[in-house]
N, C-alpha and C. Protein backbone atom coordinates (compact mmCIF):
# COMPACT_ATOMS: atom_id res chain seq x y z
N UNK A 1 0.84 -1.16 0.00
CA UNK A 1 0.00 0.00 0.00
C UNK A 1 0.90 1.24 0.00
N UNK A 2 0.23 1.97 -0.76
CA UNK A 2 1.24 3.28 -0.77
C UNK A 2 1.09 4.26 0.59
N UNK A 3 1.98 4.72 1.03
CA UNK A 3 2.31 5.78 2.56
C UNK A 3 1.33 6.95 1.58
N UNK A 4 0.76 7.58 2.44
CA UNK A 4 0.27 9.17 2.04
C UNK A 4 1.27 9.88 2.87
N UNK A 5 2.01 10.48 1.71
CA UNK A 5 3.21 11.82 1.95
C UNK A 5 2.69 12.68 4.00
N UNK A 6 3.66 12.79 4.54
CA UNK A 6 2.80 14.13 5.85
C UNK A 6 2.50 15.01 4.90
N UNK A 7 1.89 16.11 5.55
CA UNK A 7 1.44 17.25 5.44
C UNK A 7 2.56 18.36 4.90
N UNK A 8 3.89 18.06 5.78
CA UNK A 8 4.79 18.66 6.10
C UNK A 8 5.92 18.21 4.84
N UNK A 9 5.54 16.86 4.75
CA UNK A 9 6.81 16.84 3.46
C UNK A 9 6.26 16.82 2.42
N UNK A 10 4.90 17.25 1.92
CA UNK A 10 4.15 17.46 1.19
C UNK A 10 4.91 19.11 0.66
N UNK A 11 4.62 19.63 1.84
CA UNK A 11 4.41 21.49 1.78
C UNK A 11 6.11 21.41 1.58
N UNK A 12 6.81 20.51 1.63
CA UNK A 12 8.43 20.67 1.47
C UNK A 12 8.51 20.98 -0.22
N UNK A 13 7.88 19.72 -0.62
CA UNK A 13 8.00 19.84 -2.00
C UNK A 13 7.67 20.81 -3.12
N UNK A 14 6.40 21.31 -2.27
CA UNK A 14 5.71 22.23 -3.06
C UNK A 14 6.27 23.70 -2.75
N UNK A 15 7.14 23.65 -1.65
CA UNK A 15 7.57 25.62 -1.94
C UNK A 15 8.74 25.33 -1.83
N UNK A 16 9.72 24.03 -1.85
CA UNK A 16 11.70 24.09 -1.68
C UNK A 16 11.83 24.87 -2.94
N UNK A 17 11.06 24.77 -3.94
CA UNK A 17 12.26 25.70 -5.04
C UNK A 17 11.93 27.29 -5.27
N UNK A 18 11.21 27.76 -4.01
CA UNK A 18 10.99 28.85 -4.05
C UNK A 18 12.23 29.52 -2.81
N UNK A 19 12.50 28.35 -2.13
CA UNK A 19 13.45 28.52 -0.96
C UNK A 19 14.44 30.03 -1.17
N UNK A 20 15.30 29.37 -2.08
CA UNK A 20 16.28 30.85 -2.48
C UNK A 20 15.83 31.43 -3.28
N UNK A 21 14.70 31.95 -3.55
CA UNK A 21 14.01 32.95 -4.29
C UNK A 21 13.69 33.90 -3.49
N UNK A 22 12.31 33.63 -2.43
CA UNK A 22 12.15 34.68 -1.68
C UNK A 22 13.00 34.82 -0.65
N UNK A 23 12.48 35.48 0.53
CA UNK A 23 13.38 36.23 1.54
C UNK A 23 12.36 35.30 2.59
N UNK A 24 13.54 34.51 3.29
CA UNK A 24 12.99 34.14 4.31
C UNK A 24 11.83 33.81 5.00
N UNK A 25 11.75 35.23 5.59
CA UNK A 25 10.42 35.62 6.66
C UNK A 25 9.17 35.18 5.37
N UNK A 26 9.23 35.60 4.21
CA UNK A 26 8.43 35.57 3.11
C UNK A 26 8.07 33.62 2.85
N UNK A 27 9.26 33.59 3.01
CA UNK A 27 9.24 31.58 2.54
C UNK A 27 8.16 31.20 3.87
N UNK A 28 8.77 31.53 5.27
CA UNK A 28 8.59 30.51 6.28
C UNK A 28 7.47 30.61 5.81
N UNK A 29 6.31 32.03 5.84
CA UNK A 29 4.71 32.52 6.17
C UNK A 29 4.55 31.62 5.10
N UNK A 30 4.79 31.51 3.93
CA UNK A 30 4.13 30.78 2.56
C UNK A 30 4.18 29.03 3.14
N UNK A 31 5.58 28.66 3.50
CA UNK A 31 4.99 27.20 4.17
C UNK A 31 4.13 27.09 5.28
N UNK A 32 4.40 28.00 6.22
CA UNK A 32 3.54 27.69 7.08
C UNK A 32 1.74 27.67 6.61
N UNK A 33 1.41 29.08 5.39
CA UNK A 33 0.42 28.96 5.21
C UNK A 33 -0.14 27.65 4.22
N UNK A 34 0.57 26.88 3.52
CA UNK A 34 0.53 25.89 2.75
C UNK A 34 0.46 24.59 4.04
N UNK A 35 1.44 24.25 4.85
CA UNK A 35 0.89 23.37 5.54
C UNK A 35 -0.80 23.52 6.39
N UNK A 36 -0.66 24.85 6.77
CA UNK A 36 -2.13 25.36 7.38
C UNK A 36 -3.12 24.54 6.67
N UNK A 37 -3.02 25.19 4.77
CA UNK A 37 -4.11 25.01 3.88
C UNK A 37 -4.28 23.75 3.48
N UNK A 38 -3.04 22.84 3.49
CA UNK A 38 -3.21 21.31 2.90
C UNK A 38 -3.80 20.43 4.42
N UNK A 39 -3.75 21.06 5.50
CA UNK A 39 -3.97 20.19 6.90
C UNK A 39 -5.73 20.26 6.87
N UNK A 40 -5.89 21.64 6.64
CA UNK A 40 -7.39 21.56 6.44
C UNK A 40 -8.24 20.66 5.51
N UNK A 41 -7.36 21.08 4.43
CA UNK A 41 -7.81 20.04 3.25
C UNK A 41 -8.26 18.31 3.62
N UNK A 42 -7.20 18.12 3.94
CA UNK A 42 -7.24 16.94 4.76
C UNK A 42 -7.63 16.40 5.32
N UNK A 43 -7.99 17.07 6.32
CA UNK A 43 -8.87 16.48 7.83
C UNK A 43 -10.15 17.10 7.12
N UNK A 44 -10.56 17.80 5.95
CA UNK A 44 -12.20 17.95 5.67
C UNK A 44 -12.08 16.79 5.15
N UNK A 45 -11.10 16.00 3.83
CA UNK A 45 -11.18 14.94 3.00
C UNK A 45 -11.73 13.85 3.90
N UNK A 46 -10.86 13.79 4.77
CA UNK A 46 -10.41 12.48 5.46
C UNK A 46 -12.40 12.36 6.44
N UNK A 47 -12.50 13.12 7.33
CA UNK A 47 -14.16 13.57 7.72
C UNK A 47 -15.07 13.02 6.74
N UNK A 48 -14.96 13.69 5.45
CA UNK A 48 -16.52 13.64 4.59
C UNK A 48 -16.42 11.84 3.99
N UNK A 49 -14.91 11.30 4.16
CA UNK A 49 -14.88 9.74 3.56
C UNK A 49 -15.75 9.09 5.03
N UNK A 50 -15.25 9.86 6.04
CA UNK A 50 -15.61 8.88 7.62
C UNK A 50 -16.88 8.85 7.49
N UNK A 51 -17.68 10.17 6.93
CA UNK A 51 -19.42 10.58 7.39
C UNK A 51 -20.22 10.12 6.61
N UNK A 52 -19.65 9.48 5.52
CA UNK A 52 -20.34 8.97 3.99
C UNK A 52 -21.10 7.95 4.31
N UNK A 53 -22.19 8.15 3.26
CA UNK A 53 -23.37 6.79 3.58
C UNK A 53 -22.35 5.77 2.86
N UNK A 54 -21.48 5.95 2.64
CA UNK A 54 -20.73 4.64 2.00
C UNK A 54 -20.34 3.59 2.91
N UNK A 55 -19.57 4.20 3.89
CA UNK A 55 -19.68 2.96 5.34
C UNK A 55 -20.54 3.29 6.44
N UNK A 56 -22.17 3.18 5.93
CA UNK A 56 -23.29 3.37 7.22
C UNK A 56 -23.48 1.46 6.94
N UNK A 57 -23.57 1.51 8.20
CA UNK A 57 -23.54 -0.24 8.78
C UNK A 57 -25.25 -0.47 7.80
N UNK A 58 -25.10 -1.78 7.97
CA UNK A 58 -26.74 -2.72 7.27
C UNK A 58 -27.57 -3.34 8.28
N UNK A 59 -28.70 -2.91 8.19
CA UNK A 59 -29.60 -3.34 9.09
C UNK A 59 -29.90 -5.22 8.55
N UNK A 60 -29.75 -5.89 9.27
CA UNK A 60 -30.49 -7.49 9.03
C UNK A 60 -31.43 -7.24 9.09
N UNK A 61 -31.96 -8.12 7.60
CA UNK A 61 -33.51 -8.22 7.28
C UNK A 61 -34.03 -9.70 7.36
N UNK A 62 -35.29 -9.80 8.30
CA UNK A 62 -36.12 -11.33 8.21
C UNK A 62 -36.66 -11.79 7.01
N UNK A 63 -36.15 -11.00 5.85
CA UNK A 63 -37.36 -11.33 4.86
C UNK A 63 -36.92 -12.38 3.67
N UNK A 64 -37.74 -13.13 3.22
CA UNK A 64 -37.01 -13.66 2.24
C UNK A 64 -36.64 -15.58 2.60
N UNK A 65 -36.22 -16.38 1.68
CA UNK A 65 -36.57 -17.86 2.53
C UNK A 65 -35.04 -17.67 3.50
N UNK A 66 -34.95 -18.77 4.48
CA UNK A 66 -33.76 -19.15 5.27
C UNK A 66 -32.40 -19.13 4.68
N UNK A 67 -31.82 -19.39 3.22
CA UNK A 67 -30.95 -19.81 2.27
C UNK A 67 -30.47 -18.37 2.08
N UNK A 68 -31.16 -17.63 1.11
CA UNK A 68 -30.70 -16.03 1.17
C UNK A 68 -30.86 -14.98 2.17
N UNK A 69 -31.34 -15.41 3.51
CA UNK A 69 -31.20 -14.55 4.61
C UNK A 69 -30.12 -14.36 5.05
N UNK A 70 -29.86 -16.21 5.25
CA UNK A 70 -28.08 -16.32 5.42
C UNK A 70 -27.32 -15.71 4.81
N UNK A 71 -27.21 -15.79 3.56
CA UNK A 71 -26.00 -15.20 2.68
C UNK A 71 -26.20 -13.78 2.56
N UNK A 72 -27.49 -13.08 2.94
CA UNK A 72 -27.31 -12.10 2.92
C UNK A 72 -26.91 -11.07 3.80
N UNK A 73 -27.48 -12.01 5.26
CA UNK A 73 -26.95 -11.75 6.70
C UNK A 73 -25.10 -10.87 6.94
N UNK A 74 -25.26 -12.69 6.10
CA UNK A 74 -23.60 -13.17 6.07
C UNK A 74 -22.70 -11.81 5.32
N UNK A 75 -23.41 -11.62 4.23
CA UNK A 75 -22.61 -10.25 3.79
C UNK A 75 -22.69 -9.46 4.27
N UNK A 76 -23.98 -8.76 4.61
CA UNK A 76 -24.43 -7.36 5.86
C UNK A 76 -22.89 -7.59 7.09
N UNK A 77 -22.96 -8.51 7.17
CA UNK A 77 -21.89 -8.86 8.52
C UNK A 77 -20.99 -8.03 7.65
N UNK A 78 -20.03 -8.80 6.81
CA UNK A 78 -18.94 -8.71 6.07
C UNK A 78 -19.02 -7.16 6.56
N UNK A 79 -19.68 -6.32 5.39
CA UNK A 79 -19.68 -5.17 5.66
C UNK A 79 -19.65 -3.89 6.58
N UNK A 80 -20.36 -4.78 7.74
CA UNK A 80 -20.41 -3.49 9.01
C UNK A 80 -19.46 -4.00 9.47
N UNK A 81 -18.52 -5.03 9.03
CA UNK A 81 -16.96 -5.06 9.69
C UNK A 81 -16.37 -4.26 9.48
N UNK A 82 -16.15 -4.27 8.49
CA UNK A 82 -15.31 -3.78 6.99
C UNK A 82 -15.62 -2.39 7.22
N UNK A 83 -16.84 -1.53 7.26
CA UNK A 83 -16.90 -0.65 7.24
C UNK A 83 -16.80 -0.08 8.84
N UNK A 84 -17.03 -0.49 10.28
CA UNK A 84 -16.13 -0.21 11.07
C UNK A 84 -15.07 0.02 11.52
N UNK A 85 -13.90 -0.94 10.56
CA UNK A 85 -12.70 -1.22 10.52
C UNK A 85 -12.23 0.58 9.70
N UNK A 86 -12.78 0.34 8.77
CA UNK A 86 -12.36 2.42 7.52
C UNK A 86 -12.84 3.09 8.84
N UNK A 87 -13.94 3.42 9.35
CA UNK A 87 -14.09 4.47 10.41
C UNK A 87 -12.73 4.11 11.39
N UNK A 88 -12.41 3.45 12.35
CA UNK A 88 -11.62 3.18 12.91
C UNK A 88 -10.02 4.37 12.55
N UNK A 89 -10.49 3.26 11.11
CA UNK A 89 -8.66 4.01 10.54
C UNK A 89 -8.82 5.39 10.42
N UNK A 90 -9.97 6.08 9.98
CA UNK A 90 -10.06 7.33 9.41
C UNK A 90 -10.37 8.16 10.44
N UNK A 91 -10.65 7.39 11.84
CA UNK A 91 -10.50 8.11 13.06
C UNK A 91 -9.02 8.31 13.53
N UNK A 92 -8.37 7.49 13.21
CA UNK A 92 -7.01 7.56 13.72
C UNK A 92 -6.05 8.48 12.85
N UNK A 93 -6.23 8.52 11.40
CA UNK A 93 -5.74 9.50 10.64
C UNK A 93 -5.99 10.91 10.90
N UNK A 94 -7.28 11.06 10.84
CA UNK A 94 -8.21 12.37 11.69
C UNK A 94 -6.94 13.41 12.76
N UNK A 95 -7.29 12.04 13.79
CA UNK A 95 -6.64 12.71 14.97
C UNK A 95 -5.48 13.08 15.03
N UNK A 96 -4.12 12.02 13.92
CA UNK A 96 -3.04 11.69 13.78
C UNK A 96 -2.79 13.57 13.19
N UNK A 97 -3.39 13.90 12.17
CA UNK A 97 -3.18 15.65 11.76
C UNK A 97 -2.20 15.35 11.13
C-alpha cells in the first residue's frame, strides 16, 4: 500500500524551489500557510470519507426464505466489519493531523 506523503513533506515539495528565491520571513509565512491550507484540506477529505453513507452499517432483514437470509446476513456482517474497521482508521488518521 502506498504511505500518504505528511502534510509537512508534502508542503516541502511544493515551496523548496521557491526557498532561495524569496526572503525568508516571506518563505517561512508561505509554508507555514501551505501546511495550514493542505492540513485543512485533509482532515475535511479524510471527515466527509468517515461521514459517507458509504460505510453506514446494514440493518439485518427477516425477509425472504432461510438460504438467502443467510447469505445475505452473512454479507451485511462482512460489511459493518469492513466498514467499522475504515471508520476506525479514518478516526485515527483524523486525529493523527
Amino acid at each position: 500500500m502506498t504511505k500518504i506523503p505528511s502534510v509537512e513533506d508534502y508542503s516541502i515539495d511544493i515551496t523548496s524551489d521557491l526557498a532561495g528565491v524569496l526572503p525568508s520571513g516571506l518563505y517561512d509565512k508561505l509554508e507555514e500557510r501551505t501546511i495550514k491550507g493542505l492540513t485543512e484540506q485533509r482532515l475535511a477529505l479524510l471527515t466527509e470519507l468517515r461521514d459517507s453513507e458509504l460505510l453506514e452499517e446494514k440493518e439485518y432483514s427477516d425477509e425472504g426464505d432461510k438460504q438467502s437470509m443467510k447469505h445475505r446476513n452473512h454479507n451485511e456482517l462482512g460489511h459493518n466489519t469492513l466498514a467499522r474497521n475504515i471508520k476506525a482508521h479514518l478516526d485515527e488518521l483524523i486525529k493523527a493531523k
